[in-house]
PDB file of N, CA and C in Angstrom:
ATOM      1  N   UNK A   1     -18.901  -7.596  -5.387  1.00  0.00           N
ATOM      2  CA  UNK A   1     -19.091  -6.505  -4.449  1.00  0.00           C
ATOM      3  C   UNK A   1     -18.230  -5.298  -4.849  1.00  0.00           C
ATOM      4  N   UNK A   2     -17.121  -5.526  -5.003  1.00  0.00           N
ATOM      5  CA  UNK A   2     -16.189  -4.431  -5.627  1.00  0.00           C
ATOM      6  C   UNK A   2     -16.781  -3.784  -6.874  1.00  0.00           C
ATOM      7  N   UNK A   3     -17.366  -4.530  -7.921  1.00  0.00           N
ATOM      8  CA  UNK A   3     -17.645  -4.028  -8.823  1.00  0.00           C
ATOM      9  C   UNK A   3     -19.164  -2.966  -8.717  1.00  0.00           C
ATOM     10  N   UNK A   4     -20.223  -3.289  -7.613  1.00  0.00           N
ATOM     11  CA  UNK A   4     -21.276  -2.354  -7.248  1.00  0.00           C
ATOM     12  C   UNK A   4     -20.372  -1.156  -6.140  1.00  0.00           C
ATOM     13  N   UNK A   5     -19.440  -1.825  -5.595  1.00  0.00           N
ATOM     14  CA  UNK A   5     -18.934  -0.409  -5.015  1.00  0.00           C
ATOM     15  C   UNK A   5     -18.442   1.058  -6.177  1.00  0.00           C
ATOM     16  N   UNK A   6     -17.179  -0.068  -6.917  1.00  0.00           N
ATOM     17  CA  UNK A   6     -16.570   0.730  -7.849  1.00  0.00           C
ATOM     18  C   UNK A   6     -17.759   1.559  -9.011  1.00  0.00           C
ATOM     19  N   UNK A   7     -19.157   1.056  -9.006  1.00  0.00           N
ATOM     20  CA  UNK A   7     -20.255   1.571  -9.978  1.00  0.00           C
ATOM     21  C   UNK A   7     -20.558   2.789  -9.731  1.00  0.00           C
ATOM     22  N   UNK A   8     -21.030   2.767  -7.975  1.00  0.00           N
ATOM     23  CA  UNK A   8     -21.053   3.611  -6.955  1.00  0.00           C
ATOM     24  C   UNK A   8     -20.695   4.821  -6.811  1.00  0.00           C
ATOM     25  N   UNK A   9     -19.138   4.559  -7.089  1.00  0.00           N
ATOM     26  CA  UNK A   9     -18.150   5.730  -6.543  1.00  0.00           C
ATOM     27  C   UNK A   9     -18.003   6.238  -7.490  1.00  0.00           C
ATOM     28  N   UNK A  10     -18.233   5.525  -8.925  1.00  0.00           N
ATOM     29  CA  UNK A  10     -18.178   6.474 -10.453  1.00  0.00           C
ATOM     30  C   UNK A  10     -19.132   7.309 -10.273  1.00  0.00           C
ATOM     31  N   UNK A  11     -20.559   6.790 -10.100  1.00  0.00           N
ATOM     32  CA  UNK A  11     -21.792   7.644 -10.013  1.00  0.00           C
ATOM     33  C   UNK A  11     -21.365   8.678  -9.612  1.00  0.00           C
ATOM     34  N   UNK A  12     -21.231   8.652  -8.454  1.00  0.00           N
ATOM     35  CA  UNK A  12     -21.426  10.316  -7.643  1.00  0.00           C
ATOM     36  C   UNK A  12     -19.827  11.161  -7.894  1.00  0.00           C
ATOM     37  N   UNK A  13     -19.018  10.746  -8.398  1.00  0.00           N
ATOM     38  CA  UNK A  13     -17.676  11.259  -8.820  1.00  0.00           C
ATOM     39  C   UNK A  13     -17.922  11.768 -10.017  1.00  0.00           C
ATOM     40  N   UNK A  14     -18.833  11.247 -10.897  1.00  0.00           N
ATOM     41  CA  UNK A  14     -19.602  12.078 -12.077  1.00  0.00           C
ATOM     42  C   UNK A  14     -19.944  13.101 -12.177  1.00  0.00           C
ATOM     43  N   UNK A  15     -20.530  13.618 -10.548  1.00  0.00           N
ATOM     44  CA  UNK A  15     -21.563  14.775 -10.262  1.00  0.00           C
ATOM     45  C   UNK A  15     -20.526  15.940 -10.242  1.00  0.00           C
ATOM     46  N   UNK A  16     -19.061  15.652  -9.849  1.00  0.00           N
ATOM     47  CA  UNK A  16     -18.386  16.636  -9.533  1.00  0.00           C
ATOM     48  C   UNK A  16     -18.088  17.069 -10.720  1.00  0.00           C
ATOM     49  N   UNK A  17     -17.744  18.615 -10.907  1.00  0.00           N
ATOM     50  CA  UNK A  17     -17.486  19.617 -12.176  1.00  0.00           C
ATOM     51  C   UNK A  17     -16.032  19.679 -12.412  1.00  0.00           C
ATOM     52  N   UNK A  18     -14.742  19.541 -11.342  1.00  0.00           N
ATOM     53  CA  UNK A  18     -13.418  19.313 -11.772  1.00  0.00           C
ATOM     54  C   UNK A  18     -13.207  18.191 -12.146  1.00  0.00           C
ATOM     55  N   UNK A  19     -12.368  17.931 -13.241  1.00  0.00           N
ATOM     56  CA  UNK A  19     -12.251  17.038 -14.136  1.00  0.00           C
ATOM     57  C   UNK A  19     -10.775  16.241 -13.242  1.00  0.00           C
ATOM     58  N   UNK A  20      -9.750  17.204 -12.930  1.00  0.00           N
ATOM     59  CA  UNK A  20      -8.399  16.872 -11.969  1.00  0.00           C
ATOM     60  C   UNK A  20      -8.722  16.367 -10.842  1.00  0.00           C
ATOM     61  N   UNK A  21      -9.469  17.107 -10.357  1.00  0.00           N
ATOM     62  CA  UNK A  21     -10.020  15.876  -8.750  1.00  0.00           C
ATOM     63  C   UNK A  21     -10.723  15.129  -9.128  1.00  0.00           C
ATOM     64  N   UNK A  22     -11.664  14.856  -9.937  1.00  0.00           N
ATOM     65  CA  UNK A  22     -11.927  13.292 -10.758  1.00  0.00           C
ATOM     66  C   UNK A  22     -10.724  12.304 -10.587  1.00  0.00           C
ATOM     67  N   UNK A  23      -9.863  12.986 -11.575  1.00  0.00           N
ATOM     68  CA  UNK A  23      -9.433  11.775 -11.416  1.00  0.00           C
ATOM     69  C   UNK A  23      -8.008  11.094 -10.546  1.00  0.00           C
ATOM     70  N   UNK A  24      -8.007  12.608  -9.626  1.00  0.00           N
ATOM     71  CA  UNK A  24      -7.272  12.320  -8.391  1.00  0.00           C
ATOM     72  C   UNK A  24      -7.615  11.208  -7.316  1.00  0.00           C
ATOM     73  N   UNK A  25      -9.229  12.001  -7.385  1.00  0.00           N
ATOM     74  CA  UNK A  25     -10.024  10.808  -6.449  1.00  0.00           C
ATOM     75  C   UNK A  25      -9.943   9.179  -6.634  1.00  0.00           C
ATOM     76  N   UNK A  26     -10.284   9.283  -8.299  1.00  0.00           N
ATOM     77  CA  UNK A  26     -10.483   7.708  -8.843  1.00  0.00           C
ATOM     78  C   UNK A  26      -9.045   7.148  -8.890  1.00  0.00           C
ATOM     79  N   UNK A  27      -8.123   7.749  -9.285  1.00  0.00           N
ATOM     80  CA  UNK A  27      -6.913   7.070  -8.601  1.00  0.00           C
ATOM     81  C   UNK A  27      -6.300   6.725  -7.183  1.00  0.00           C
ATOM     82  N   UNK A  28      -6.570   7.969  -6.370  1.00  0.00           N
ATOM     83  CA  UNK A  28      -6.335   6.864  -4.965  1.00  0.00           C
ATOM     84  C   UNK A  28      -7.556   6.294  -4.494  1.00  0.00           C
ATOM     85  N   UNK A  29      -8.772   5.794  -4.893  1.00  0.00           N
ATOM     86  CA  UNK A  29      -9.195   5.255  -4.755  1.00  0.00           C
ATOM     87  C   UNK A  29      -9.025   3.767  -5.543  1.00  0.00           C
ATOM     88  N   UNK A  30      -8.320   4.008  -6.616  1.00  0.00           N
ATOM     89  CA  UNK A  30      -7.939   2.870  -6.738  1.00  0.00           C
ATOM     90  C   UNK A  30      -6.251   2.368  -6.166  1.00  0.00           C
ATOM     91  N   UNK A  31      -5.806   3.351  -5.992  1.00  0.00           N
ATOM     92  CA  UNK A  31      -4.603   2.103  -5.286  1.00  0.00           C
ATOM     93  C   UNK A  31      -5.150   2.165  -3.663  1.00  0.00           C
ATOM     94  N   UNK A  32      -6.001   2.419  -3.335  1.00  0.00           N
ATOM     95  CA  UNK A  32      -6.265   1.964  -1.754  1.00  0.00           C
ATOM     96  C   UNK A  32      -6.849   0.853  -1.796  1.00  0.00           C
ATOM     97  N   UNK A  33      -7.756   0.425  -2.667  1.00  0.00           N
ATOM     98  CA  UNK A  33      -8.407  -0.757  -3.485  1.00  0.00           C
ATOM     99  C   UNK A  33      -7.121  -1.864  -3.181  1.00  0.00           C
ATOM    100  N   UNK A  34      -6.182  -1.245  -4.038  1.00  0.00           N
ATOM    101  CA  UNK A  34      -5.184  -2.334  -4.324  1.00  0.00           C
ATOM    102  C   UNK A  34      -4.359  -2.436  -2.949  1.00  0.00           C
ATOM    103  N   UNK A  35      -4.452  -1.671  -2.111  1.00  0.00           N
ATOM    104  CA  UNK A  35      -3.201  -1.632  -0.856  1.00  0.00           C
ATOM    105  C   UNK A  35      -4.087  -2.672  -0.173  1.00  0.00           C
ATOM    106  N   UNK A  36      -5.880  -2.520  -0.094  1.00  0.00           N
ATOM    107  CA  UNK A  36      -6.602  -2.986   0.916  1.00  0.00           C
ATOM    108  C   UNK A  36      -6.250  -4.877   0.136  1.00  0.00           C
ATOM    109  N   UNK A  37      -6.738  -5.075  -0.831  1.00  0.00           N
ATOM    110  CA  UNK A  37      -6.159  -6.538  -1.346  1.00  0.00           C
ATOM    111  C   UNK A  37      -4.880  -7.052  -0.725  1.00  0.00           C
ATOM    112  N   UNK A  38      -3.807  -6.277  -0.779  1.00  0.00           N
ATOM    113  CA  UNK A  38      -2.408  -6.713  -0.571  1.00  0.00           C
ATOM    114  C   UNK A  38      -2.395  -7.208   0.649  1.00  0.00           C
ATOM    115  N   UNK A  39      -3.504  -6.162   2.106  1.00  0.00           N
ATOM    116  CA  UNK A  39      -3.038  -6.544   3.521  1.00  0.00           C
ATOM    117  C   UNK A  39      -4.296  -7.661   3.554  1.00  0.00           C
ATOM    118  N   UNK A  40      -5.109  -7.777   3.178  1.00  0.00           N
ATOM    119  CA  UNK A  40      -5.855  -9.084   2.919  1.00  0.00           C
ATOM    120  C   UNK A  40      -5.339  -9.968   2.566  1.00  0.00           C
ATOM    121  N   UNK A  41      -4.295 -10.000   1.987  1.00  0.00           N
ATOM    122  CA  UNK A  41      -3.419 -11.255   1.224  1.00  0.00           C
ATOM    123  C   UNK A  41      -2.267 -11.562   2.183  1.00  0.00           C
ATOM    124  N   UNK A  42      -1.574 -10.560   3.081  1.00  0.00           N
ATOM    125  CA  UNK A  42      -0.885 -10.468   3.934  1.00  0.00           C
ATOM    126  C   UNK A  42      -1.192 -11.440   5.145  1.00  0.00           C
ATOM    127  N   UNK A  43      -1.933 -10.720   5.303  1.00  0.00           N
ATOM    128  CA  UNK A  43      -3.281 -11.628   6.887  1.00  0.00           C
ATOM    129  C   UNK A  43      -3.659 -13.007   6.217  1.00  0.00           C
ATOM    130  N   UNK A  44      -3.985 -13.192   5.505  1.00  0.00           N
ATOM    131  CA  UNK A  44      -4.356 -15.030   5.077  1.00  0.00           C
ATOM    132  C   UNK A  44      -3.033 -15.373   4.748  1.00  0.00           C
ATOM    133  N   UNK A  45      -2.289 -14.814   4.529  1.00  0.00           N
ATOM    134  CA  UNK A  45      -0.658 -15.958   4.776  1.00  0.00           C
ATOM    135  C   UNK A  45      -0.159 -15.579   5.950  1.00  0.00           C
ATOM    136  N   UNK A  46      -0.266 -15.009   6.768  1.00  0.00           N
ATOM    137  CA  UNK A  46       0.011 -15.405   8.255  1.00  0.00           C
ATOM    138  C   UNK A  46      -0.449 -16.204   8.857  1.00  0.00           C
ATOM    139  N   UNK A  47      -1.910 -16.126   8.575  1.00  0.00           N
ATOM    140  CA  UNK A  47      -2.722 -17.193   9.383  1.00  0.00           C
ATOM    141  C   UNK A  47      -2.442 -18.755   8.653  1.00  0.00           C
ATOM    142  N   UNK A  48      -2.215 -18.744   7.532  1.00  0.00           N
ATOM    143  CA  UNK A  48      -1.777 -19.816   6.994  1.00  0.00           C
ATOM    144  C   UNK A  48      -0.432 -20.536   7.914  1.00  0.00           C
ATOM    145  N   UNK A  49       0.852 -19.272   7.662  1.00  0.00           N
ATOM    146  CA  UNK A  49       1.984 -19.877   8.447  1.00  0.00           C
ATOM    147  C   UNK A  49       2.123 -20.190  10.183  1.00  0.00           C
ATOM    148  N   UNK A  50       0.455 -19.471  10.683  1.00  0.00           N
ATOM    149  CA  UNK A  50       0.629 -19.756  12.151  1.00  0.00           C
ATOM    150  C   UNK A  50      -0.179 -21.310  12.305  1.00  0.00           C
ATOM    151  N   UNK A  51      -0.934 -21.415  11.234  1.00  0.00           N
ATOM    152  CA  UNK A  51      -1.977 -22.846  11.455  1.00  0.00           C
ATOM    153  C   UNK A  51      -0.788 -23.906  10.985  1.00  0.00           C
ATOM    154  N   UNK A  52       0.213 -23.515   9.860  1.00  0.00           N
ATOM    155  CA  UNK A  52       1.806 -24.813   9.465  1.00  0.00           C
ATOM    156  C   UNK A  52       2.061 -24.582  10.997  1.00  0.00           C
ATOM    157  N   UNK A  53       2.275 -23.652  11.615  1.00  0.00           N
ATOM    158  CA  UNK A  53       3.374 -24.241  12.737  1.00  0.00           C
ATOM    159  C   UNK A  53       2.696 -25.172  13.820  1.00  0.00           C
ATOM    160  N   UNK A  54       1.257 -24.773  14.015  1.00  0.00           N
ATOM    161  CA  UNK A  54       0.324 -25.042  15.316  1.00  0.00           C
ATOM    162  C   UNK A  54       0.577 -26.392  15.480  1.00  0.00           C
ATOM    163  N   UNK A  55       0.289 -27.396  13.442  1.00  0.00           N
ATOM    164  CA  UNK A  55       0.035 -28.228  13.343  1.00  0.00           C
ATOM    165  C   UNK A  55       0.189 -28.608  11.957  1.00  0.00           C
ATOM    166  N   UNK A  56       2.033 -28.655  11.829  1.00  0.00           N
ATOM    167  CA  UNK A  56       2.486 -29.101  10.517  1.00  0.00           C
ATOM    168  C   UNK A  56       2.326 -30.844  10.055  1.00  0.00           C
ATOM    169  N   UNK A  57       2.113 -31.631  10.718  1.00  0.00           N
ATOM    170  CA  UNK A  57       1.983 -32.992  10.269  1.00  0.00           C
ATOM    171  C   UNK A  57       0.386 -33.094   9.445  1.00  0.00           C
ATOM    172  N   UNK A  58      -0.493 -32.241   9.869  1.00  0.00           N
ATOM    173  CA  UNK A  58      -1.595 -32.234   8.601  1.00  0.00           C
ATOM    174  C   UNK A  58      -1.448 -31.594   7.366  1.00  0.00           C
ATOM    175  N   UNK A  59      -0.470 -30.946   7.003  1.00  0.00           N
ATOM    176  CA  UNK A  59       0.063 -30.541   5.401  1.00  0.00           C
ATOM    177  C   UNK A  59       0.465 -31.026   4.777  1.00  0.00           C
ATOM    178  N   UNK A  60       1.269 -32.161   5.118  1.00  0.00           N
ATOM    179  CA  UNK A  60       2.118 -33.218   4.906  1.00  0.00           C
ATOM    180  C   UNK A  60       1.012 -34.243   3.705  1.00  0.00           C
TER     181      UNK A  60
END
């Protein structure tokens, strides 16, 4: 999915004639990419450490 998004956002970032907001854009678009992964990764280890506490004898 990332990779038809990221296809996407090249396409029409193509169309534009500044070359500097090119690649202003394609860079924070890529670390928002990477920030959005991190709090995704954030949130599944919380929920991980709230399901150890709920009910730590099934990890075991």
């Amino acid at each position: 999915m990332l990779f038809i998004t990221l296809s996407v956002f090249v396409f029409f970032i193509e169309k534009m004639d500044n070359v500097v907001l090119q690649a202003v854009i394609f860079i924070l678009a890529l670390f928002v990419g990477i920030a959005w992964v991190e709090f995704e990764h954030n949130i599944t280890i919380y929920k991980i450490l709230i399901l150890y506490c709920l009910c730590p004898d099934k990890w075991i």
